[in-house]
PDB file of N, CA and C in Angstrom:
ATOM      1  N   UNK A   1       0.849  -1.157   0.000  1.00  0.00           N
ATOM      2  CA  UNK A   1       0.000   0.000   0.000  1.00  0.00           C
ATOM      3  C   UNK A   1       0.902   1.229   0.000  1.00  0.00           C
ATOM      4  N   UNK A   2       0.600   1.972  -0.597  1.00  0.00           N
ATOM      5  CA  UNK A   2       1.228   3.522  -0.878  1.00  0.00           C
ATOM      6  C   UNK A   2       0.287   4.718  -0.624  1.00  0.00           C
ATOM      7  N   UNK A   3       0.569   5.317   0.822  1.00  0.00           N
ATOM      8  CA  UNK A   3       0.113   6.310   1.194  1.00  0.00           C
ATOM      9  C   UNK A   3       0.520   7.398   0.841  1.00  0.00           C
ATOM     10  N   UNK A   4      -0.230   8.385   0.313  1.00  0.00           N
ATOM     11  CA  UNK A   4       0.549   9.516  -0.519  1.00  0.00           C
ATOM     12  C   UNK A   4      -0.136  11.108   0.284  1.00  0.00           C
ATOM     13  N   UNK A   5       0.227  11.870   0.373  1.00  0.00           N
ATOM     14  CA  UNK A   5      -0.231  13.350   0.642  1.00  0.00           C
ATOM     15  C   UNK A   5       0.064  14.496  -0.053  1.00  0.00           C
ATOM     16  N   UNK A   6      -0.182  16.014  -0.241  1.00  0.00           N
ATOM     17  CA  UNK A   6       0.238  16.700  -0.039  1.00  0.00           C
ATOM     18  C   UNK A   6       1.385  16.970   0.819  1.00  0.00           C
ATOM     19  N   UNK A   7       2.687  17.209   0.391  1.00  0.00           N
ATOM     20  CA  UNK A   7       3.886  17.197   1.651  1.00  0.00           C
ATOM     21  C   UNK A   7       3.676  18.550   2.128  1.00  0.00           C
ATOM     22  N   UNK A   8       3.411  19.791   2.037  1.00  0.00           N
ATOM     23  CA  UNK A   8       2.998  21.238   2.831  1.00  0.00           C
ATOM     24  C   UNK A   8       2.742  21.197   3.787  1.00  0.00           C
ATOM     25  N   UNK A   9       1.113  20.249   3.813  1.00  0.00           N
ATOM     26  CA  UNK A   9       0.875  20.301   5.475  1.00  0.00           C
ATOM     27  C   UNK A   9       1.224  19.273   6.528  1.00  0.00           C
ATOM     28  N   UNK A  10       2.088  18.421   5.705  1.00  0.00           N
ATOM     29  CA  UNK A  10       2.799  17.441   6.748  1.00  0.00           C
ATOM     30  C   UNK A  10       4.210  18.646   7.465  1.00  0.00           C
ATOM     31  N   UNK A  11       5.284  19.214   6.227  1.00  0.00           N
ATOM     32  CA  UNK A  11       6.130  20.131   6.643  1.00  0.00           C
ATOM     33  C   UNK A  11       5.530  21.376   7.383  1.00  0.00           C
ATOM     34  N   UNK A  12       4.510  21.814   6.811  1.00  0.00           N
ATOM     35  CA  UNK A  12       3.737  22.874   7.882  1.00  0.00           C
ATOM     36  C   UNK A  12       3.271  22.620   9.587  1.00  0.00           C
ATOM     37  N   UNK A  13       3.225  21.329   9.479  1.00  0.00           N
ATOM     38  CA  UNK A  13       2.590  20.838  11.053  1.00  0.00           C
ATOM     39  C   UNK A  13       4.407  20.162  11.662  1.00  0.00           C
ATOM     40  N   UNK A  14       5.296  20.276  10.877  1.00  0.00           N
ATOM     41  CA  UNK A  14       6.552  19.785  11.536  1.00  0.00           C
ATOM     42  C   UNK A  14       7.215  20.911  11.903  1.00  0.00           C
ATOM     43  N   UNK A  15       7.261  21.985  11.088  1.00  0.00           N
ATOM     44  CA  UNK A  15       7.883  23.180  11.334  1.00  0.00           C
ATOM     45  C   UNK A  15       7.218  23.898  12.874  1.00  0.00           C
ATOM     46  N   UNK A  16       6.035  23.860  12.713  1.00  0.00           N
ATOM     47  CA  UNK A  16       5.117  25.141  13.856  1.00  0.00           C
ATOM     48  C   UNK A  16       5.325  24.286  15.641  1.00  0.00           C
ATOM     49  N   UNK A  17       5.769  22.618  15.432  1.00  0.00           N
ATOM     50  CA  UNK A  17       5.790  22.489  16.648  1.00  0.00           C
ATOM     51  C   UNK A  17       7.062  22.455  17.825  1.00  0.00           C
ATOM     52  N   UNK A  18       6.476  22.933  18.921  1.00  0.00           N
ATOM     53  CA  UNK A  18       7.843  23.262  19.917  1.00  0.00           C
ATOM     54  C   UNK A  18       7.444  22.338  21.000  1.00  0.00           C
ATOM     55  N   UNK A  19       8.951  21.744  21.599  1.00  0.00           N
ATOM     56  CA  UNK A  19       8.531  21.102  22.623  1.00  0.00           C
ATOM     57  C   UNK A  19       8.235  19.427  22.704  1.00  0.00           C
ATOM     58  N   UNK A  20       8.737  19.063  21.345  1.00  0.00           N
ATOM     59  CA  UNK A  20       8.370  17.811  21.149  1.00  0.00           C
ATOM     60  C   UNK A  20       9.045  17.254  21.593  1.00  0.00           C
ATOM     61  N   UNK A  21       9.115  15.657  21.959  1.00  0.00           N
ATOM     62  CA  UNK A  21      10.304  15.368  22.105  1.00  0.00           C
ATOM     63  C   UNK A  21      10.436  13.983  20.975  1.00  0.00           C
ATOM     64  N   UNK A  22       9.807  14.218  20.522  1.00  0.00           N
ATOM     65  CA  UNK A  22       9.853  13.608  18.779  1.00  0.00           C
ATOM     66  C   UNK A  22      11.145  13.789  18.103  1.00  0.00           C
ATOM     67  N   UNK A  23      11.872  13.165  16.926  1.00  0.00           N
ATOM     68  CA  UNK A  23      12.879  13.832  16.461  1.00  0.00           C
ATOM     69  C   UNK A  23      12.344  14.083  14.921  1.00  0.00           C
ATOM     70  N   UNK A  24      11.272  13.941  14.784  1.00  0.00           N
ATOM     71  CA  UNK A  24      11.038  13.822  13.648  1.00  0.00           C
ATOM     72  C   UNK A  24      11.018  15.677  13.086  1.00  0.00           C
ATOM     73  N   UNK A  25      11.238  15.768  11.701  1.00  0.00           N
ATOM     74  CA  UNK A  25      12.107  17.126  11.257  1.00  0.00           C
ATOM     75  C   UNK A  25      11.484  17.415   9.751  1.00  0.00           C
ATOM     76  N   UNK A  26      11.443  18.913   9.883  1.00  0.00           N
ATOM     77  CA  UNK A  26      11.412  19.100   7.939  1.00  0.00           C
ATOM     78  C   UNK A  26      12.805  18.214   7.431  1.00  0.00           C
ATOM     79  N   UNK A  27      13.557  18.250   8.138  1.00  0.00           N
ATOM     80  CA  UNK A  27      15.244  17.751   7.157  1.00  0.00           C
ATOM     81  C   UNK A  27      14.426  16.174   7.704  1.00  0.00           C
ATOM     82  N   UNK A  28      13.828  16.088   8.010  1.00  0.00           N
ATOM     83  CA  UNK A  28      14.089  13.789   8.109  1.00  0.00           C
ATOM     84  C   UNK A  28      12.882  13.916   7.180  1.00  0.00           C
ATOM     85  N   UNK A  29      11.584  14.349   6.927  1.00  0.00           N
ATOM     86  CA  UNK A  29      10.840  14.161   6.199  1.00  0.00           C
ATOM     87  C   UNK A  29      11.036  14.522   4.979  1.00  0.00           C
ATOM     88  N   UNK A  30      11.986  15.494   4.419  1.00  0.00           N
ATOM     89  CA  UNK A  30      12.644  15.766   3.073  1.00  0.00           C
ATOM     90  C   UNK A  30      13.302  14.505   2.624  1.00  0.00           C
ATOM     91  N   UNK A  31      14.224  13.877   4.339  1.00  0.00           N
ATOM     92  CA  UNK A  31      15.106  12.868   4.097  1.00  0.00           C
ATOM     93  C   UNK A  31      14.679  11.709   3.312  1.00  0.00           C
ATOM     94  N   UNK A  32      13.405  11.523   4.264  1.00  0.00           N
ATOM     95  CA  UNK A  32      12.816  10.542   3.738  1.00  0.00           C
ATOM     96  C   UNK A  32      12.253  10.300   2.286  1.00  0.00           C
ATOM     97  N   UNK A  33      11.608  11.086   1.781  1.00  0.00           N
ATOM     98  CA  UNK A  33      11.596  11.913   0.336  1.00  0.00           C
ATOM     99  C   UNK A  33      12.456  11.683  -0.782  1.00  0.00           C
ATOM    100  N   UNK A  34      13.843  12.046  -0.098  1.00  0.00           N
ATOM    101  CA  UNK A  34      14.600  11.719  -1.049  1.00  0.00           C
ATOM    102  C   UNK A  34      14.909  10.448  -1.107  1.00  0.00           C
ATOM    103  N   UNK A  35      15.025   9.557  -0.092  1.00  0.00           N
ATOM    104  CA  UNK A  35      15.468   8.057  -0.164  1.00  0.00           C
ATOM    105  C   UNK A  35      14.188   7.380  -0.861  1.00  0.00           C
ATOM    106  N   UNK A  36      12.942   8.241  -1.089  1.00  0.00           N
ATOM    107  CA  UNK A  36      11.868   6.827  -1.750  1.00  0.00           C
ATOM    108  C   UNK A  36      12.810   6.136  -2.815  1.00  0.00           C
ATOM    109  N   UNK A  37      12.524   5.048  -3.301  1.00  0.00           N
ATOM    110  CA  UNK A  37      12.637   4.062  -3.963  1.00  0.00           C
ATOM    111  C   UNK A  37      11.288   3.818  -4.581  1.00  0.00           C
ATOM    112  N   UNK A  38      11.091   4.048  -6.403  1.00  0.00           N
ATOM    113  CA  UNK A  38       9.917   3.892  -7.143  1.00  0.00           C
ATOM    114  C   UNK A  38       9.575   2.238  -7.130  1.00  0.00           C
ATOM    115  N   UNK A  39       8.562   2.296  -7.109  1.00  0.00           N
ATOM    116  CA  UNK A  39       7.955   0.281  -7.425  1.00  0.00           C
ATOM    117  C   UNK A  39       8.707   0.077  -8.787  1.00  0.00           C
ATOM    118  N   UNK A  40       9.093  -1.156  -8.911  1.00  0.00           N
ATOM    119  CA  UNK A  40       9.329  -1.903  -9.961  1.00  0.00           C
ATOM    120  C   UNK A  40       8.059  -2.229 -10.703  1.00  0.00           C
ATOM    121  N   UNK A  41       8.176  -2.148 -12.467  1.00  0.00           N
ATOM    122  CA  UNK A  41       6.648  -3.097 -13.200  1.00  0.00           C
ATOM    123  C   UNK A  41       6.078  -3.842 -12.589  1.00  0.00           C
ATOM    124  N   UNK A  42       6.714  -4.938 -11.711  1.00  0.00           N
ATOM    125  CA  UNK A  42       6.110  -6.426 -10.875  1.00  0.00           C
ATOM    126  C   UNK A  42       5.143  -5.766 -10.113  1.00  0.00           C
ATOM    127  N   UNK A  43       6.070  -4.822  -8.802  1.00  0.00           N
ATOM    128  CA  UNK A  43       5.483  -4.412  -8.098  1.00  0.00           C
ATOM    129  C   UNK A  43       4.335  -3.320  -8.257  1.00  0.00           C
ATOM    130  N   UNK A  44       3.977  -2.700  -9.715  1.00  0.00           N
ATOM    131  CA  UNK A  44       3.137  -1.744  -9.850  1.00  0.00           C
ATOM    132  C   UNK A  44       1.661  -2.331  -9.658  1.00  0.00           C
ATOM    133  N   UNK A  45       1.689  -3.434 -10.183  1.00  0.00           N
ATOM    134  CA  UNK A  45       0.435  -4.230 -10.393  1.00  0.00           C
ATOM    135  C   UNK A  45      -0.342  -4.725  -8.710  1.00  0.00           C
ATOM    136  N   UNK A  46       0.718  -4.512  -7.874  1.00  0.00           N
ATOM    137  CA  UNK A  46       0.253  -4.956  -6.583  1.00  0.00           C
ATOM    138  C   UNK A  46       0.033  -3.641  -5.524  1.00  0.00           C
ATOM    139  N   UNK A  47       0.691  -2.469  -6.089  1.00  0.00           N
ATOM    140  CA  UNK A  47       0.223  -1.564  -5.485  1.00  0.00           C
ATOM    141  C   UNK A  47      -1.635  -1.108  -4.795  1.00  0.00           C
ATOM    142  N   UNK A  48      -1.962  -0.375  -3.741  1.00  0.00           N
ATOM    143  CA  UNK A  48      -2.859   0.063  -3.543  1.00  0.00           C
ATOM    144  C   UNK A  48      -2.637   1.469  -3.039  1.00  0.00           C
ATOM    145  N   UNK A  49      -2.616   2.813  -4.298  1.00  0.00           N
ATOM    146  CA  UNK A  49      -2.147   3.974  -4.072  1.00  0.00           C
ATOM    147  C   UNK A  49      -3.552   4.731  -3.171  1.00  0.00           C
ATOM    148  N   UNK A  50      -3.245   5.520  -1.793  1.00  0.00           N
ATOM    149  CA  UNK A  50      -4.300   5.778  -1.074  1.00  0.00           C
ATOM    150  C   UNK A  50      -3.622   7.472  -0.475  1.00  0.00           C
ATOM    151  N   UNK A  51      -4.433   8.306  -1.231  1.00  0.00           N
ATOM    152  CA  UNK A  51      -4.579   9.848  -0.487  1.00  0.00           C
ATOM    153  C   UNK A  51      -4.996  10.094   0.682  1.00  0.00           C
ATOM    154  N   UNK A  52      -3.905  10.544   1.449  1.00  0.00           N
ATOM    155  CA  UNK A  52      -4.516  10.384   2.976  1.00  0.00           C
ATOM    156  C   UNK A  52      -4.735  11.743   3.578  1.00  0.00           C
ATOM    157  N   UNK A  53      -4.921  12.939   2.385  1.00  0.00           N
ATOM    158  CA  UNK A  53      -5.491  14.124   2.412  1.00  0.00           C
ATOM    159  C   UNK A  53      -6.817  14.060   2.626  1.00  0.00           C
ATOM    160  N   UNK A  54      -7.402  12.736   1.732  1.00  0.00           N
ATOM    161  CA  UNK A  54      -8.782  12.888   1.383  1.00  0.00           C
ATOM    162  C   UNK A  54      -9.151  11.514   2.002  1.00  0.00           C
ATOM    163  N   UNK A  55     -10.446  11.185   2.037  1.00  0.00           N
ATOM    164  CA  UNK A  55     -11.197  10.142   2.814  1.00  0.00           C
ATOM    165  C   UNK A  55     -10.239   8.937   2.568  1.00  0.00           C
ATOM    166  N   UNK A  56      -9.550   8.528   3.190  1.00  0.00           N
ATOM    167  CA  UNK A  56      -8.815   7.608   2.537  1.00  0.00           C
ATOM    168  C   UNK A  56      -9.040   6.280   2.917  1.00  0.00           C
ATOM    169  N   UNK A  57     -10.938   5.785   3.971  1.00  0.00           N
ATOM    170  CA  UNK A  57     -11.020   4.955   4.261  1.00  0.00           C
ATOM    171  C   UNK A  57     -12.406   4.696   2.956  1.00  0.00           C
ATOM    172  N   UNK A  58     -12.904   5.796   2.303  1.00  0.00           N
ATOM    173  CA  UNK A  58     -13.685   5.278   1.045  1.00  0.00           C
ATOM    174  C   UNK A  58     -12.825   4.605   0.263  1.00  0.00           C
ATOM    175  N   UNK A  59     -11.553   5.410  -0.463  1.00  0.00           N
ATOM    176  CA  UNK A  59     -10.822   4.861  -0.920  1.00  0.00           C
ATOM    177  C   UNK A  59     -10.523   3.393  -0.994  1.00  0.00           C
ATOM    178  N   UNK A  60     -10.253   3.043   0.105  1.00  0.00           N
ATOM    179  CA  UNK A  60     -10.070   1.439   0.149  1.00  0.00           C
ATOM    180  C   UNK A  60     -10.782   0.643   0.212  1.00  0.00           C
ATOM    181  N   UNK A  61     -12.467   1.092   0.447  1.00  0.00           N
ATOM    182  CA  UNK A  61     -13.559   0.165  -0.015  1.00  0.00           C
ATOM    183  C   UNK A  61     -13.649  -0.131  -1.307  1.00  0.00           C
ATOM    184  N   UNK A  62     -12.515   0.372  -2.384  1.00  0.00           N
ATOM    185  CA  UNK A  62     -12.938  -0.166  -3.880  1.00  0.00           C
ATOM    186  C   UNK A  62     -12.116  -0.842  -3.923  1.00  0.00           C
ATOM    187  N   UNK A  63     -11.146  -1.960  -2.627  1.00  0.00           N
ATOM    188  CA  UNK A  63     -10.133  -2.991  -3.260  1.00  0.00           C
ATOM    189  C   UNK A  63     -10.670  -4.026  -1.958  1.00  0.00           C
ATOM    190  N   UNK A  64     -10.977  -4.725  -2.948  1.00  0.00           N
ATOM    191  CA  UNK A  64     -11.160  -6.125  -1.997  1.00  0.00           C
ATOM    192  C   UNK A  64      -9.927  -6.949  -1.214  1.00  0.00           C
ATOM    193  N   UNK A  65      -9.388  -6.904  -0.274  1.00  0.00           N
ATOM    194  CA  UNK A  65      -8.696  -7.219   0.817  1.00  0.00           C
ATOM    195  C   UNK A  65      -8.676  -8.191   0.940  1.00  0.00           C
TER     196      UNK A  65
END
C-alpha cells in the first residue's frame, strides 16, 4: 500500500511544533523523500495507491482485501 499526501501540510505541522520530544524534522521528512525508492513493473500491479489528504477509508472500499 502507498500512502501519498500533499507534503505542505505534513512540513507545515513539523515546522510550527515546539517542545516535542519527537525527532522527527522538515530535514528527516525531506530525508525521507529523497530516499523513496519507485515500485518496480512487478510491483506496480500490486500496489494500492491511497490519499490520505482525502477520505482515505472510502478509498479502500474499492479494493477487496
Amino acid at each position: 500500500m502507498l500512502c501519498v499526501r500533499v507534503a505542505w501540510p505534513t512540513a507545515n505541522r513539523l515546522f510550527s511544533r515546539r517542545g516535542d520530544v519527537s525527532d522527527a524534522t522538515v530535514d528527516l521528512l525531506k530525508g525521507q523523500q529523497a530516499g523513496f525508492e519507485g515500485f518496480t513493473e512487478e510491483e506496480q500491479s500490486l500496489v494500492i495507491r491511497l490519499d490520505t489528504s482525502q477520505d482515505w477509508e472510502s478509498q479502500l472500499l474499492k479494493y477487496e482485501v
